[in-house]
N, C-alpha and C. Protein backbone atom coordinates (compact mmCIF):
# COMPACT_ATOMS: atom_id res chain seq x y z
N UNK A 1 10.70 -15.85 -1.49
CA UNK A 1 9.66 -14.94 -1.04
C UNK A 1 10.29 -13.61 -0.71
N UNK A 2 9.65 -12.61 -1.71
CA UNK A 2 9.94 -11.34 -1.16
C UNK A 2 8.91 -10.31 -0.59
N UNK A 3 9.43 -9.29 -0.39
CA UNK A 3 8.25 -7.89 0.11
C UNK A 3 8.38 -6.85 -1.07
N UNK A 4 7.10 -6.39 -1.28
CA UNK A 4 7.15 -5.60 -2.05
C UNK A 4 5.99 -4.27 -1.89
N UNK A 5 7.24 -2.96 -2.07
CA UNK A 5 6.34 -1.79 -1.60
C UNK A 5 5.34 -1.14 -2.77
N UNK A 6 3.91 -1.27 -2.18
CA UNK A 6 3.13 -0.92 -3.03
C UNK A 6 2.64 0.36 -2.93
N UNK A 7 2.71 0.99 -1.86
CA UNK A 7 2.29 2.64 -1.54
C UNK A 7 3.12 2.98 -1.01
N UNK A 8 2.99 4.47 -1.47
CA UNK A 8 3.88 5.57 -0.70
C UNK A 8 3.16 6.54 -0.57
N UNK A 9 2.75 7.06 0.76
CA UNK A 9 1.27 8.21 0.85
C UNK A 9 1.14 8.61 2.16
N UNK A 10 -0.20 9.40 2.26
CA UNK A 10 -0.86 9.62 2.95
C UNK A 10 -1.29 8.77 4.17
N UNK A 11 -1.46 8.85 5.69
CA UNK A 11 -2.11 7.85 5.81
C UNK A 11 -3.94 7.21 5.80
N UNK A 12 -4.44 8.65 4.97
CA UNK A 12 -5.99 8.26 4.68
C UNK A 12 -5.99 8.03 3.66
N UNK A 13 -5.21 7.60 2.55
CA UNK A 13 -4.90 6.73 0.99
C UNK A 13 -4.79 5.52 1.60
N UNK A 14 -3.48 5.42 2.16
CA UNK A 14 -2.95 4.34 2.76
C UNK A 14 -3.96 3.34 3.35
N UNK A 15 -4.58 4.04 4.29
CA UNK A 15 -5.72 3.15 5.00
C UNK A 15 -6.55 2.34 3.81
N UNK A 16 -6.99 3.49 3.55
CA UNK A 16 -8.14 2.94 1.79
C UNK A 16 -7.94 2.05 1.09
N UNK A 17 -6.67 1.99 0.74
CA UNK A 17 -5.89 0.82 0.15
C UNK A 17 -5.63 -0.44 0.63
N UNK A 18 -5.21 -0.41 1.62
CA UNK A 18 -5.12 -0.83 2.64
C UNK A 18 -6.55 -2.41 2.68
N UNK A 19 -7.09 -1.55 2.71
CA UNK A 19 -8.87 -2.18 2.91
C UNK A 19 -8.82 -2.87 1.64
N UNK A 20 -8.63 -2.43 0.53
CA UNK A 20 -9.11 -2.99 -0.05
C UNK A 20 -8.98 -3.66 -0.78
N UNK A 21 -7.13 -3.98 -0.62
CA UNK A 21 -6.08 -5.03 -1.03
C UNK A 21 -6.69 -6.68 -0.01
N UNK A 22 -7.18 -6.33 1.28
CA UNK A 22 -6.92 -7.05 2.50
C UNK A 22 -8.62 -7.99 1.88
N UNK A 23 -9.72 -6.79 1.44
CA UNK A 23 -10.78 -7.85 0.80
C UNK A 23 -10.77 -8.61 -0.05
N UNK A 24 -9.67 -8.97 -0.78
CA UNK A 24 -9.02 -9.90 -1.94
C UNK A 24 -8.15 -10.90 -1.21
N UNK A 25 -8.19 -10.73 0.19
CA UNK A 25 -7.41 -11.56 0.78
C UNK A 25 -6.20 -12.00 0.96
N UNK A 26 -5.25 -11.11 0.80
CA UNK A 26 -3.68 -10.49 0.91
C UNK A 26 -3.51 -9.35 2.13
N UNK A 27 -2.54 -9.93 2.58
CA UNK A 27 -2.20 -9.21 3.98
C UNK A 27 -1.29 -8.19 3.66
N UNK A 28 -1.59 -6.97 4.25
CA UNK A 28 -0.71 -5.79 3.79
C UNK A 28 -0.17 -5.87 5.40
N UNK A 29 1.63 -5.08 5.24
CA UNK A 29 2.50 -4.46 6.49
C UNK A 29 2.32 -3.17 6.23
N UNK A 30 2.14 -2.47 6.75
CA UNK A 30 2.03 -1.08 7.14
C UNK A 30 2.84 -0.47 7.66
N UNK A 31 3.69 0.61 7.50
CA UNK A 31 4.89 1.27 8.60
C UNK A 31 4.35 2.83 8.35
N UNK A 32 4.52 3.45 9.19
CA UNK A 32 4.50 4.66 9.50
C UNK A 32 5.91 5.29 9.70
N UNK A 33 6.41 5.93 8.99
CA UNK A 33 7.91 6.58 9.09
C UNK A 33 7.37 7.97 9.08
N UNK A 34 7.48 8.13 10.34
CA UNK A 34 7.57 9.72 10.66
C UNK A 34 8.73 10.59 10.22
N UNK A 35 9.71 10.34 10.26
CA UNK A 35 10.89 11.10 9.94
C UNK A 35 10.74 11.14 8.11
N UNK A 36 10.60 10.01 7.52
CA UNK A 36 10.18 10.68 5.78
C UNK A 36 9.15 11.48 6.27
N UNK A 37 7.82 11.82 7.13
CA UNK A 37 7.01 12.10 6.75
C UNK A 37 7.15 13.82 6.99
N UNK A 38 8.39 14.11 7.47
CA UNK A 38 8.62 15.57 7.91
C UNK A 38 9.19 15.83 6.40
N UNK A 39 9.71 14.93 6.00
CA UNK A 39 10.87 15.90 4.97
C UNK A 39 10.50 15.59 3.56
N UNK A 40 9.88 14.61 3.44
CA UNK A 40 8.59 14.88 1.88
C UNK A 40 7.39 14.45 2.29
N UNK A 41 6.60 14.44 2.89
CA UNK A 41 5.30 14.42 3.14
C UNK A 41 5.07 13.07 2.97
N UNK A 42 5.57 11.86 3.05
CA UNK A 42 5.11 10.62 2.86
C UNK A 42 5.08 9.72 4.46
N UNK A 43 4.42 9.67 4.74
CA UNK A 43 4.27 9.25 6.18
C UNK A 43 4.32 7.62 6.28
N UNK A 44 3.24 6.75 4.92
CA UNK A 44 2.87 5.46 5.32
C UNK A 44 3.38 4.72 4.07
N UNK A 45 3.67 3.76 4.32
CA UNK A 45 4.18 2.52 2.96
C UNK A 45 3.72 1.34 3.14
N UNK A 46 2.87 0.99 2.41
CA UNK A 46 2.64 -0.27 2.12
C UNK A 46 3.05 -1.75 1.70
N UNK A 47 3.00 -2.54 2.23
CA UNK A 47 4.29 -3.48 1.25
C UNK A 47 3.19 -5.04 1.25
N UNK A 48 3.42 -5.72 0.58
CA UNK A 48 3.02 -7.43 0.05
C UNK A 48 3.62 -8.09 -0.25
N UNK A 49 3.31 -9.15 -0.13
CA UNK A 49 4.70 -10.66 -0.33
C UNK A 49 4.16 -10.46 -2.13
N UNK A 50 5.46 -10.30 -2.65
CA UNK A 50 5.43 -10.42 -4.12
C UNK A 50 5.20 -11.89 -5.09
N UNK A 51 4.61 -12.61 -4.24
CA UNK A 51 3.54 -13.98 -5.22
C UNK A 51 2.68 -13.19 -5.12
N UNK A 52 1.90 -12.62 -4.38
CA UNK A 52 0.77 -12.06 -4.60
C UNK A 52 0.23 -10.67 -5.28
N UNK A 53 1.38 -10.29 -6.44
CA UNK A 53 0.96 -8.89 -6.93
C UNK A 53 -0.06 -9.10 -7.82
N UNK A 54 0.25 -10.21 -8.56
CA UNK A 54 -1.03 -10.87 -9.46
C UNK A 54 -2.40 -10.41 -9.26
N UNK A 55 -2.56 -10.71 -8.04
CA UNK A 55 -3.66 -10.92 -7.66
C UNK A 55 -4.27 -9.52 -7.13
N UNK A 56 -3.03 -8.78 -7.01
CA UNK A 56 -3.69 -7.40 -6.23
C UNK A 56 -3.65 -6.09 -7.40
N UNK A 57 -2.90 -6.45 -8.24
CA UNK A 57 -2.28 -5.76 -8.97
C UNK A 57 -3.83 -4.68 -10.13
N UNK A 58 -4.89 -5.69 -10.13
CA UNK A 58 -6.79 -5.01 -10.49
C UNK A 58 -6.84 -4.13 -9.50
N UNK A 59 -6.36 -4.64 -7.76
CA UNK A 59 -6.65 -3.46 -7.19
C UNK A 59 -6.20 -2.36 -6.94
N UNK A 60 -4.49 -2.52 -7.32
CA UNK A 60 -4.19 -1.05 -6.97
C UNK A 60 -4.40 -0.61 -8.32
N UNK A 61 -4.28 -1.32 -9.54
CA UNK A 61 -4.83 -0.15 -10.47
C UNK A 61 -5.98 0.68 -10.86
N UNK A 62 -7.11 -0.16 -10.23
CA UNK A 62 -8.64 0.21 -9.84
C UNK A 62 -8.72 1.70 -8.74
N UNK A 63 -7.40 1.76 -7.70
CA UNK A 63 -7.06 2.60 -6.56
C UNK A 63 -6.23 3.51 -7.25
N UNK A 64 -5.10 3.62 -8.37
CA UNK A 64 -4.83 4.78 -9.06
C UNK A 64 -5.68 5.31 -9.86
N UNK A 65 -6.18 4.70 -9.94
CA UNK A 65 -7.60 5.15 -11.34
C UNK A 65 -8.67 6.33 -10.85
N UNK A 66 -8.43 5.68 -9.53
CA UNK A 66 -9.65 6.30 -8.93
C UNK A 66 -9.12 8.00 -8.52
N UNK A 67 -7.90 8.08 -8.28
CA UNK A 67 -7.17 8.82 -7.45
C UNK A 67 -7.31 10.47 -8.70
């Protein structure tokens, strides 16, 4: 079992995503790194246990699509 980072963003992407990985029923970790977020603008990262990209993988491409 691993972790795997699925966003790198904003944290009002982040949130969005967030949501709507979690209604498919996969638990997202969330970190907030302030210090990346001074020096390239990326504040929040997303990550998922990697058995489950399968399954999420409609949604984040449904969430770049949209973007």
């Amino acid at each position: 079992m691993g972790i795997m980072k699925v966003f790198s963003g904003s944290e009002i992407l982040a949130e969005a995503l967030k949501q709507k990985i979690e209604t498919v029923g996969v638990e997202v970790v969330k970190k907030d790194n302030l210090q990346s977020a001074r020096m390239a603008g990326l504040a929040v990262e997303l990550f998922v246990d990697e058995r489950y990209y399968g399954k999420i993988s409609p949604v984040l491409e449904e969430f770049r699509m949209s973007l």
